[in-house]
Protein backbone atom coordinates (compact mmCIF):
# COMPACT_ATOMS: atom_id res chain seq x y z
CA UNK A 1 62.79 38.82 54.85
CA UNK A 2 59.97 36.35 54.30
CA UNK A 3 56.18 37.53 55.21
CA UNK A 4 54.43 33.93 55.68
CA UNK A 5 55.87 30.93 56.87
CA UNK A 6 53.36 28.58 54.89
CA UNK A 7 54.06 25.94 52.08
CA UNK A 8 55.74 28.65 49.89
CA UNK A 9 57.28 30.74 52.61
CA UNK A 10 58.36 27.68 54.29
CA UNK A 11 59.75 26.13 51.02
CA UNK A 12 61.26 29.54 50.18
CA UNK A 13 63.06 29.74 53.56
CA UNK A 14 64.44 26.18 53.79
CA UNK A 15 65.89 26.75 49.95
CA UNK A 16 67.34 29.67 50.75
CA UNK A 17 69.12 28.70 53.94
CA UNK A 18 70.78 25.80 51.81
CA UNK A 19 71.83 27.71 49.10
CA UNK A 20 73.38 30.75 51.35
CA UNK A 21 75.15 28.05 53.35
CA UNK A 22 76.58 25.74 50.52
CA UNK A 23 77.99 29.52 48.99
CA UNK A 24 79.14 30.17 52.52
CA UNK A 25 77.10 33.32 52.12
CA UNK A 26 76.75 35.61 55.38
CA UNK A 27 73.30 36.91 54.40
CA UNK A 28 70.57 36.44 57.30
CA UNK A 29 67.07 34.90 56.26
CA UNK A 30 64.34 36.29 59.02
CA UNK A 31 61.19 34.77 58.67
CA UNK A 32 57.81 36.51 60.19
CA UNK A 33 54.48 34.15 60.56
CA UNK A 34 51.89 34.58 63.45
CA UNK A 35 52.33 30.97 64.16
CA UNK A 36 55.50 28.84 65.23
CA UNK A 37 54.67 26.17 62.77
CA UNK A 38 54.08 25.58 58.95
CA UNK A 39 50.15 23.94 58.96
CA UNK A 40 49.68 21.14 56.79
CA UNK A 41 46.27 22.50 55.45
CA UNK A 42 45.47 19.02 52.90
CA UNK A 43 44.85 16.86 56.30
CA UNK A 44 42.94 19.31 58.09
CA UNK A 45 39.79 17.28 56.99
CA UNK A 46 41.02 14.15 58.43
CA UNK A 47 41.93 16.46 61.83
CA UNK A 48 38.16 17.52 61.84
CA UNK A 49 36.94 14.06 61.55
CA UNK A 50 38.94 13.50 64.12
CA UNK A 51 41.29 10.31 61.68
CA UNK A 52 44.68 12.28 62.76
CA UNK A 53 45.70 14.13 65.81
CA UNK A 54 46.49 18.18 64.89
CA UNK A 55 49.93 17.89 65.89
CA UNK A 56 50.65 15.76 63.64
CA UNK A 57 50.17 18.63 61.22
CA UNK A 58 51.78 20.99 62.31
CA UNK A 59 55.77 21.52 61.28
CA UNK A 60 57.86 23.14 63.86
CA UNK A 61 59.69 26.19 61.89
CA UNK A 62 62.39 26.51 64.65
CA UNK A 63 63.15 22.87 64.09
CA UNK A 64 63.01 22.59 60.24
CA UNK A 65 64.68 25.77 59.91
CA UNK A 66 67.17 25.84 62.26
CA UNK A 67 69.19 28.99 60.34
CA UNK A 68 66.73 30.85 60.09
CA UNK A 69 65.85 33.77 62.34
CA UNK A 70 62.00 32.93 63.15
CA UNK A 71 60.15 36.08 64.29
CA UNK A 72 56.50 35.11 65.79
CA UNK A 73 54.13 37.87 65.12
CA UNK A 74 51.57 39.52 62.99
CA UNK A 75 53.05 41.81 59.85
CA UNK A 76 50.96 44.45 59.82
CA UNK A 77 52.07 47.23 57.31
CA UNK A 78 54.77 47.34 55.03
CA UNK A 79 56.51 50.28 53.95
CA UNK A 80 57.75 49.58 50.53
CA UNK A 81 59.87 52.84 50.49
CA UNK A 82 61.79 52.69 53.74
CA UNK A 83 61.82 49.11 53.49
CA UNK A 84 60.76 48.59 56.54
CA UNK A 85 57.97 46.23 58.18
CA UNK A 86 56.06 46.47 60.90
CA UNK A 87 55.50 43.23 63.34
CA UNK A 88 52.78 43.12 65.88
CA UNK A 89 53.49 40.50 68.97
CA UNK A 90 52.24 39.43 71.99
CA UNK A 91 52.80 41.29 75.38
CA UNK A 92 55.31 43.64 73.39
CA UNK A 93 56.10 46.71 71.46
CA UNK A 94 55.67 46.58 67.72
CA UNK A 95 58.83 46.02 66.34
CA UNK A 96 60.17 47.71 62.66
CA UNK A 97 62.66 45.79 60.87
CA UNK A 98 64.20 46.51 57.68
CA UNK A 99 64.78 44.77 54.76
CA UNK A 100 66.65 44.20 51.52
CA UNK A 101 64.89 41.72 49.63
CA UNK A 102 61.18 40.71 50.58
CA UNK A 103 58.76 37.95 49.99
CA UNK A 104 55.52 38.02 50.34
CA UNK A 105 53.87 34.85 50.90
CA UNK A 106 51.10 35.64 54.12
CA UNK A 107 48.71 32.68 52.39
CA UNK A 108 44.88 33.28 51.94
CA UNK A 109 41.93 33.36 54.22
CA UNK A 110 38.53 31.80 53.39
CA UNK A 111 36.67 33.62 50.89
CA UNK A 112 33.44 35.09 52.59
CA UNK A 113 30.30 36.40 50.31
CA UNK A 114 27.64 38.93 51.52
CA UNK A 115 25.54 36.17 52.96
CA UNK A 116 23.65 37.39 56.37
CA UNK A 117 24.65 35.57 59.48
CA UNK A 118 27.75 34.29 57.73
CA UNK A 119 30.57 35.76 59.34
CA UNK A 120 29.03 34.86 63.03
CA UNK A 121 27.44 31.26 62.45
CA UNK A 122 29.73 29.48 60.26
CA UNK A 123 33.27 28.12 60.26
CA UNK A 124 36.05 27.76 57.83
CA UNK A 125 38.90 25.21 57.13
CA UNK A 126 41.80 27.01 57.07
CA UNK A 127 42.99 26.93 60.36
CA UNK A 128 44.02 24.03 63.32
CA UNK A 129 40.88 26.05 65.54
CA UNK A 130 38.62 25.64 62.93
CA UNK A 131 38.95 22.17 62.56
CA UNK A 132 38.98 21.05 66.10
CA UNK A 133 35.72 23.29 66.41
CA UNK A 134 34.38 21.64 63.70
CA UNK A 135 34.90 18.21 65.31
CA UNK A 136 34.00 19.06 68.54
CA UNK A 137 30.80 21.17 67.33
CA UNK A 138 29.53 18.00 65.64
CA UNK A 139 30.34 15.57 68.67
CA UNK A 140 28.49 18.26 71.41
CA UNK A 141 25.44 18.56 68.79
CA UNK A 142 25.07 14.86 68.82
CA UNK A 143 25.60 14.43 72.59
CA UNK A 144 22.63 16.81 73.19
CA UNK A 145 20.42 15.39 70.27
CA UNK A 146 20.00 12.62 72.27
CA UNK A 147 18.26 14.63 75.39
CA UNK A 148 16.62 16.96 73.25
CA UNK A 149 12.73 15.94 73.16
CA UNK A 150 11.66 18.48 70.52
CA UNK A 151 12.06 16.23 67.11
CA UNK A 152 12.47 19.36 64.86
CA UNK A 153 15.45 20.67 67.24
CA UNK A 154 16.81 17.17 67.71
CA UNK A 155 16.55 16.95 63.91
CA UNK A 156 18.43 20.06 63.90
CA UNK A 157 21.30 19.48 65.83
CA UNK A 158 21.88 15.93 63.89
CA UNK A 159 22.12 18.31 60.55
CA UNK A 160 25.61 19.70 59.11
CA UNK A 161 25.47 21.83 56.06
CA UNK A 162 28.40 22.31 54.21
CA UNK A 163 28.68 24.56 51.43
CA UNK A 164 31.76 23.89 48.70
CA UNK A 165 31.84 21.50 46.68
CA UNK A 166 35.86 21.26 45.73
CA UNK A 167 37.97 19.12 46.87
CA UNK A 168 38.88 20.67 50.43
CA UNK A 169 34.83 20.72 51.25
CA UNK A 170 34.28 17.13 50.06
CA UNK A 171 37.11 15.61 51.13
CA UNK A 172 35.80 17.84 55.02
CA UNK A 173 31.80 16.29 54.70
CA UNK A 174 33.08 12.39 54.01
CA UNK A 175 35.39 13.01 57.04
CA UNK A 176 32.50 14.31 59.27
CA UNK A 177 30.06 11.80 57.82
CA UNK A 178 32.67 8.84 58.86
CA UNK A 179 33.18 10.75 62.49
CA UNK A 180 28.81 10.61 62.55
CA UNK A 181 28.49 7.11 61.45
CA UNK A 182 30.91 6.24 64.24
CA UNK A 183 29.10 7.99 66.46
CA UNK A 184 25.73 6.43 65.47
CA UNK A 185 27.31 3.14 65.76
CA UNK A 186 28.96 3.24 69.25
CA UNK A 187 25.28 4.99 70.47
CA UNK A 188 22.93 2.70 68.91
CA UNK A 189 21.36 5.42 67.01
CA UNK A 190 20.53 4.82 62.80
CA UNK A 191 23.16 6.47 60.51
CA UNK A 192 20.56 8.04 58.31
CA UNK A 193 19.13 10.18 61.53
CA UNK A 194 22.37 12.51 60.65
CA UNK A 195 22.01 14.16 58.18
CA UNK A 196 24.53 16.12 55.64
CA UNK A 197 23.89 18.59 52.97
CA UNK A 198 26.98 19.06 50.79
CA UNK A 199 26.40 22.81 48.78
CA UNK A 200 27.74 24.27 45.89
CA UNK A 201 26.86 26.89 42.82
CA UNK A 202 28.73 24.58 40.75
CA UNK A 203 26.95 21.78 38.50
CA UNK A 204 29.21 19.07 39.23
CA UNK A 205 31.59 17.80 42.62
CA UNK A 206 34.91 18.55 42.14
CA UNK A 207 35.52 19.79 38.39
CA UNK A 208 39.26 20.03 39.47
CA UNK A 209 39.41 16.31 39.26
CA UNK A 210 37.28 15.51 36.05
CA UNK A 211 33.66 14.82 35.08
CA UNK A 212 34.41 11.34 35.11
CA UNK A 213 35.75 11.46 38.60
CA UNK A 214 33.46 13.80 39.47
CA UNK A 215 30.56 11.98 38.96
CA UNK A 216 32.57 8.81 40.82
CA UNK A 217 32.61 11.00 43.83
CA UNK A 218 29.09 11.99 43.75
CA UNK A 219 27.43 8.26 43.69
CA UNK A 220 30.85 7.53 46.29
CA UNK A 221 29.09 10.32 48.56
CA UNK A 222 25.52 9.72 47.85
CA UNK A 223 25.92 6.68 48.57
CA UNK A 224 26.84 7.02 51.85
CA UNK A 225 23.76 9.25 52.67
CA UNK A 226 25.16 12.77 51.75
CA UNK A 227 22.76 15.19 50.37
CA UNK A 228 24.12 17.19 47.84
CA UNK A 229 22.55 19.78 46.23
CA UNK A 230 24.75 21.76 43.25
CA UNK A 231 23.67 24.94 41.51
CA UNK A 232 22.59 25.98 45.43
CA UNK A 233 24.07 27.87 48.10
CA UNK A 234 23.22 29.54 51.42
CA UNK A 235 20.81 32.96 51.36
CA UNK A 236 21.29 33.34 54.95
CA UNK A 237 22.50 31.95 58.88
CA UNK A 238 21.48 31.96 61.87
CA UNK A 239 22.13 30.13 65.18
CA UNK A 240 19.41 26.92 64.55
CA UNK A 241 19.33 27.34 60.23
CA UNK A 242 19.82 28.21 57.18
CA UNK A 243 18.18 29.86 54.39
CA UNK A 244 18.94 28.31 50.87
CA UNK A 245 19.39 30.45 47.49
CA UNK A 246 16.03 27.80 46.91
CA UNK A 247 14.20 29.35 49.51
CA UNK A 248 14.29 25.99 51.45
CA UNK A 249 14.54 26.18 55.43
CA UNK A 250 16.91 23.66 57.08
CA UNK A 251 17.25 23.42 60.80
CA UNK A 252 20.99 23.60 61.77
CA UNK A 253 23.49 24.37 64.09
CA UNK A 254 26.99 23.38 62.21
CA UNK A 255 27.67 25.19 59.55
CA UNK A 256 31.48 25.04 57.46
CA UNK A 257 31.82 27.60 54.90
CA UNK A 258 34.65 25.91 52.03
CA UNK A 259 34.25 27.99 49.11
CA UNK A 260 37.69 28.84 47.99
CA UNK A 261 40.11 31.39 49.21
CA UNK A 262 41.26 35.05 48.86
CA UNK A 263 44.62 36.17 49.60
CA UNK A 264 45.56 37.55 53.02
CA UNK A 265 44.20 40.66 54.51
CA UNK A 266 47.48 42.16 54.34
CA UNK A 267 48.17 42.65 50.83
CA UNK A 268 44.36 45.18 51.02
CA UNK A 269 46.90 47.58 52.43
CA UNK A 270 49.93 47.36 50.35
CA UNK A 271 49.07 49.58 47.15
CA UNK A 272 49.93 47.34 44.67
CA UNK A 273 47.77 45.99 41.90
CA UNK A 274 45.88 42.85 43.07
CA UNK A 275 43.71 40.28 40.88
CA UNK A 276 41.19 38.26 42.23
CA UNK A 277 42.38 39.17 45.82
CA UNK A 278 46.25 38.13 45.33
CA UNK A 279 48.94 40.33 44.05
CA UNK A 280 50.07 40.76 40.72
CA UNK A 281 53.54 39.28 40.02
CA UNK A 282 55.64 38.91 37.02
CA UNK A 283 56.54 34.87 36.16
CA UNK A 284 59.85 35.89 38.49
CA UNK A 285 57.43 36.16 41.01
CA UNK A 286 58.10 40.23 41.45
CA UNK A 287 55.53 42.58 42.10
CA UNK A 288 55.63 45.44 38.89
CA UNK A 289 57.87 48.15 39.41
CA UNK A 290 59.49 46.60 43.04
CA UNK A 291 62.01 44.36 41.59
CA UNK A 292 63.09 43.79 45.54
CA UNK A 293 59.65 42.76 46.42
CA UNK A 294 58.52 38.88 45.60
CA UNK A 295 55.40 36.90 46.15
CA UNK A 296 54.29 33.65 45.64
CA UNK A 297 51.79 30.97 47.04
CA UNK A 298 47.82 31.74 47.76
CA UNK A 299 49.21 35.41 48.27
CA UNK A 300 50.26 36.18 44.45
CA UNK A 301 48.24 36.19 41.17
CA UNK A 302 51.33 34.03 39.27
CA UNK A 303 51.34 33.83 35.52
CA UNK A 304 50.69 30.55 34.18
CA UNK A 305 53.19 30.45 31.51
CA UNK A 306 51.98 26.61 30.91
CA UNK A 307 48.16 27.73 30.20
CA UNK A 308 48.90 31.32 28.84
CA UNK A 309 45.37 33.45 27.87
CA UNK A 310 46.50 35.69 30.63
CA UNK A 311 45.27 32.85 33.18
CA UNK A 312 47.18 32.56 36.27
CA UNK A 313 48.04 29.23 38.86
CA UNK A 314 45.56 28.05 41.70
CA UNK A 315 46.02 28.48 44.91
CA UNK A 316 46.76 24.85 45.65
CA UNK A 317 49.83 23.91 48.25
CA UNK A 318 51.22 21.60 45.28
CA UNK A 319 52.30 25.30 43.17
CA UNK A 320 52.99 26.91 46.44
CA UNK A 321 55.78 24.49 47.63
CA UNK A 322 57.18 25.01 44.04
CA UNK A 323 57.05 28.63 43.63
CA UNK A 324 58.37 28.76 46.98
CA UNK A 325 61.32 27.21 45.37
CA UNK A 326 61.50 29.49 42.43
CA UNK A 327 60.98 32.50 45.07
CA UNK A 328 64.34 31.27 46.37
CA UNK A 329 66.44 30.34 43.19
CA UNK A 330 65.46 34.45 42.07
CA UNK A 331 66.01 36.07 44.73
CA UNK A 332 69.89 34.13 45.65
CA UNK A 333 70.27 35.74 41.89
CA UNK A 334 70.01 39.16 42.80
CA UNK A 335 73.40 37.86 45.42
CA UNK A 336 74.80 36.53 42.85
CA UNK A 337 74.29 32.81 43.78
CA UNK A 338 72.66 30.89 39.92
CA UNK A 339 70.32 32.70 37.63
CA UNK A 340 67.03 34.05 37.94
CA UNK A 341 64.45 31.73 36.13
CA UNK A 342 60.62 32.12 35.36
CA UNK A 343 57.85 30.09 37.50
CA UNK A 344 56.83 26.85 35.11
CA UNK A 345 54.81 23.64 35.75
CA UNK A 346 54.00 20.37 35.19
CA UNK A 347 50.78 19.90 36.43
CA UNK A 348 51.19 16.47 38.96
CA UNK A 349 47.08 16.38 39.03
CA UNK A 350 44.85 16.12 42.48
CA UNK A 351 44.46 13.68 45.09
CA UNK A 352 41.26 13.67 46.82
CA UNK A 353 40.57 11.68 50.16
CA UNK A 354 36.73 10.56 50.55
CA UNK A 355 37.27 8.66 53.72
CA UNK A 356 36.88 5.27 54.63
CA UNK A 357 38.15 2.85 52.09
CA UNK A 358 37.37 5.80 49.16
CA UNK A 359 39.44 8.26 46.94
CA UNK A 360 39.67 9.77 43.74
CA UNK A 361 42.95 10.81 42.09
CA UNK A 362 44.45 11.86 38.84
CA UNK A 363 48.26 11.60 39.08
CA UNK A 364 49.56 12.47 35.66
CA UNK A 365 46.46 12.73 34.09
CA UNK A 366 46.03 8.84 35.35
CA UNK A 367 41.95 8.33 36.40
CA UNK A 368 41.89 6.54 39.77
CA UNK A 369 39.38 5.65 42.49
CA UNK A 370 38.85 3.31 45.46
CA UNK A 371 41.33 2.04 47.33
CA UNK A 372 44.02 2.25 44.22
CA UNK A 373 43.67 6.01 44.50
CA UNK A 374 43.43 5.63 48.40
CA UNK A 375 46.64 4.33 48.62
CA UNK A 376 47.85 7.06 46.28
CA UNK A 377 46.45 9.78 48.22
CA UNK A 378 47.93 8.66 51.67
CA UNK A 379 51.47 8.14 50.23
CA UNK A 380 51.52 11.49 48.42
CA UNK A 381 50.76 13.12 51.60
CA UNK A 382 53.01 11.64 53.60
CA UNK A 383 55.75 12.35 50.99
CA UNK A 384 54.88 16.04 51.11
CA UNK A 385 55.10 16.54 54.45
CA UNK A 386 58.31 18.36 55.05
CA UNK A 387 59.42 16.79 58.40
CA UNK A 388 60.19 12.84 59.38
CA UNK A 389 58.89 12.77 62.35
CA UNK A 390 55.27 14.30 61.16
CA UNK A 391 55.72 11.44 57.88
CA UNK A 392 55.77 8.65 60.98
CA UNK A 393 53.37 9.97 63.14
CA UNK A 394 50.59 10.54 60.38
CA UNK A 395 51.42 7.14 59.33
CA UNK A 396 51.01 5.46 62.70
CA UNK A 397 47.58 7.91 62.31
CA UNK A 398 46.14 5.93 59.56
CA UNK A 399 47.01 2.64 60.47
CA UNK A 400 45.45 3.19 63.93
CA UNK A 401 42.33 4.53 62.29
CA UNK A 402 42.44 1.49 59.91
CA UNK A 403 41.95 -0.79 63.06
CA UNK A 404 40.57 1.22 65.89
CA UNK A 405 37.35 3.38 65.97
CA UNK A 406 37.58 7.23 65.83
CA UNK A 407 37.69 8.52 69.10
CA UNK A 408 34.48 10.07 69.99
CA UNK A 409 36.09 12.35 73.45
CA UNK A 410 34.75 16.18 73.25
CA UNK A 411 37.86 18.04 74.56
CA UNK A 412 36.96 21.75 74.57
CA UNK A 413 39.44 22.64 73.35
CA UNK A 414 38.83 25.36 71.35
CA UNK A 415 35.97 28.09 71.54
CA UNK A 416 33.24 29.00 68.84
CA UNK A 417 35.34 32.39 69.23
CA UNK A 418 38.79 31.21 68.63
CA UNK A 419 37.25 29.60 65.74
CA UNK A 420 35.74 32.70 64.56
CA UNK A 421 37.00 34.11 60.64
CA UNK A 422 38.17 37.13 63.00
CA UNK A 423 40.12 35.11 65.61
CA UNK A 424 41.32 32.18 63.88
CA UNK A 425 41.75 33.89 60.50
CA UNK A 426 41.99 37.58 60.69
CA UNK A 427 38.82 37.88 58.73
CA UNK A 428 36.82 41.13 60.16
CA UNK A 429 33.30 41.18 59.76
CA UNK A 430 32.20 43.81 57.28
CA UNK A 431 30.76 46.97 58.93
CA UNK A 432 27.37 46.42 56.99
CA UNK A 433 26.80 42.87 57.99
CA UNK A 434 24.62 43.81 60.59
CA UNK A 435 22.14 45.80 58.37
């Protein structure tokens, strides 16, 4: 039974199913995930700057894993003794299914922080909702700039703030910035009346990539009119601004919170040893003392054996997909299928997209920028997406976007409450936000 059907759940699942079948092995895989797909959470920035339609991202499970027994619903306990879980769905009974062998691999959420107004105001980038809200926040806040006679509100509603620096909140404020400057163009309006702030505690952009790259990206994104403002974060939100750690004021009304991640809420309730929010594994990926019990992806603390010093691997899709490989190989052990082996690395380095014509990447320790690493970036994610059809359909993405403006249409799709941490992650505001 697999808890999670993203990169290492999916990866896990799709291993699995070929190993059992080349063995001719009558063992049933039953995957559980709230959602009917496997996300594609690296191009969620280009779906909030609206460069790639959101199905495009999104990986049918039923298709890819044809199988496997997909179960949509919401684990919510699991009962380590009986080995048992229990699934929460939609317009029926919660159902209890048992188990033999178990992975655990439910993802992260966005990491929230004690910050007033947080949880109510702002939006992550973790989700499909939350970047369509994103997009269509920014395009509504424009569209009523240009009625609003107040300057300081009008001023207000052409300001995004986005706090997180790493690579998932850069790569999200070029992507906006390119949606606004298309905006500004089509409308006649000057590009430097919307205005960005780009956040972090951190002293430098991106210090995944490099200092040298990191400093690249900054002058890339300065450049373009992005104010960025490191060693700072937010004190506090509200509907119409923010409160800096400075003790600045800013008028705002889009906020996107990309700070890092935590692992899912589920593993709070399992009992088992966690570190920094994930769970403690071995490097088999098995949680201490539950040898039947495996985790991997955002969801597990994993050893890395390649580092040592007791540090462990980042929660990055790249060691996902391959420890949801690993996940497989040791658990078709325990059924006798190969032999159990230890989760170990080789560190393929970062590719960061920076919009229009821009990128930083370090394949192989290899420094690259511009359009060299553009063209890097783009291939390696349409080589890592798992499905053909989503490979062809991103790629007829770019090259549309590479001729033809963004599309500026405000759909509605989605609601500020389906984009909500509680709705569109699972995140529930802390009892003592309030006070």
């Amino acid at each position: 039974m697999i808890v999670g059907g993203g990169f290492a759940g999916f990866a896990c699942a799709k291993k699995l199913a070929r190993l059992f079948e080349v063995r001719e092995r009558d063992i049933e895989i039953v995957l559980i995930d709230k959602q009917d797909y496997m996300l594609y959470t690296p191009l969620l920035p280009d779906v909030a700057g609206g460069a790639i339609d959101p199905r495009f991202v999104t990986v049918s499970l039923a298709d890819a894993l044809p199988s496997v027994r997909l179960i949509v619903g919401r684990v919510d306990a699991v009962d380590p003794e009986a080995r048992t879980v229990t699934v929460a769905r939609e317009n029926h009974e919660p159902l209890e299914l048992g188990w033999d062998k178990l992975v655990l691999t439910p993802g992260s959420v966005t990491r929230l922080f004690d910050v007033p107004g947080l949880h109510e105001h702002a939006r992550g980038l973790k989700t499909v909702a939350e970047a369509l809200y994103l997009r269509e926040q920014l395009l509504h806040q424009l569209e009523s700039a240009e009625h609003e006679a107040d300057p300081v509100v009008r001023r207000a509603r052409r300001t995004v703030v986005v706090v997180g620096a790493s690579y998932a909140g850069t790569e999200l404020v070029a992507q906006l910035r390119a949606l606004a400057d298309a905006y500004a163009d089509r409308r006649g309006i000057e590009r430097d009346e919307i205005r960005f702030l780009l956040l972090d505690t951190a002293k430098q952009v991106m210090p995944e990539v490099g200092e040298r790259l990191g400093e690249k990206a900054l002058e890339v994104l300065r450049g373009r009119g992005i104010d960025i403002r490191l060693e700072t974060s937010l004190r506090s939100v509200a509907d119409d601004h923010v409160v800096l750690t400075d003790g600045a004021r800013v008028g705002t009304h889009t906020v996107a919170w990309v700070t890092g991640v935590t692992g899912a809420p589920l593993l709070d309730d399992l009992g088992f040893d966690l570190e920094r929010g994930r769970l403690v594994v071995d490097e088999y990926l098995r949680a201490p003392g539950h040898p039947d019990i495996l985790a991997g992806g955002d969801a597990a603390a994993v050893p890395d054996l390649v580092r040592g010093d007791g540090a462990i691997t980042p929660p990055t899709a790249q060691h996902a997909s391959r420890q949801g490989k690993t996940l497989a190989r040791n658990v078709a052990a325990d059924f006798g299928i190969g032999r159990a082996a230890p989760y170990r690395h080789r560190d393929m380095g970062l590719v960061v997209d920076l919009g229009p014509g821009f990128a930083v990447a370090n394949p192989l320790g290899k420094h690259l920028s511009g359009l060299p690493a553009k063209a890097v970036t783009r291939a390696y994610h349409t080589y890592a997406l798992p499905r053909g059809v989503n490979r062809w359909a991103v790629t007829l993405g770019y090259l549309t976007t590479a001729f033809v403006p963004r599309p500026l249409t405000r759909l509605g799709l989605v609601s500020a409450r389906e984009a909500g941490f509680a709705d569109s992650e699972g995140i529930q505001e802390p009892a003592h936000a309030s006070d």
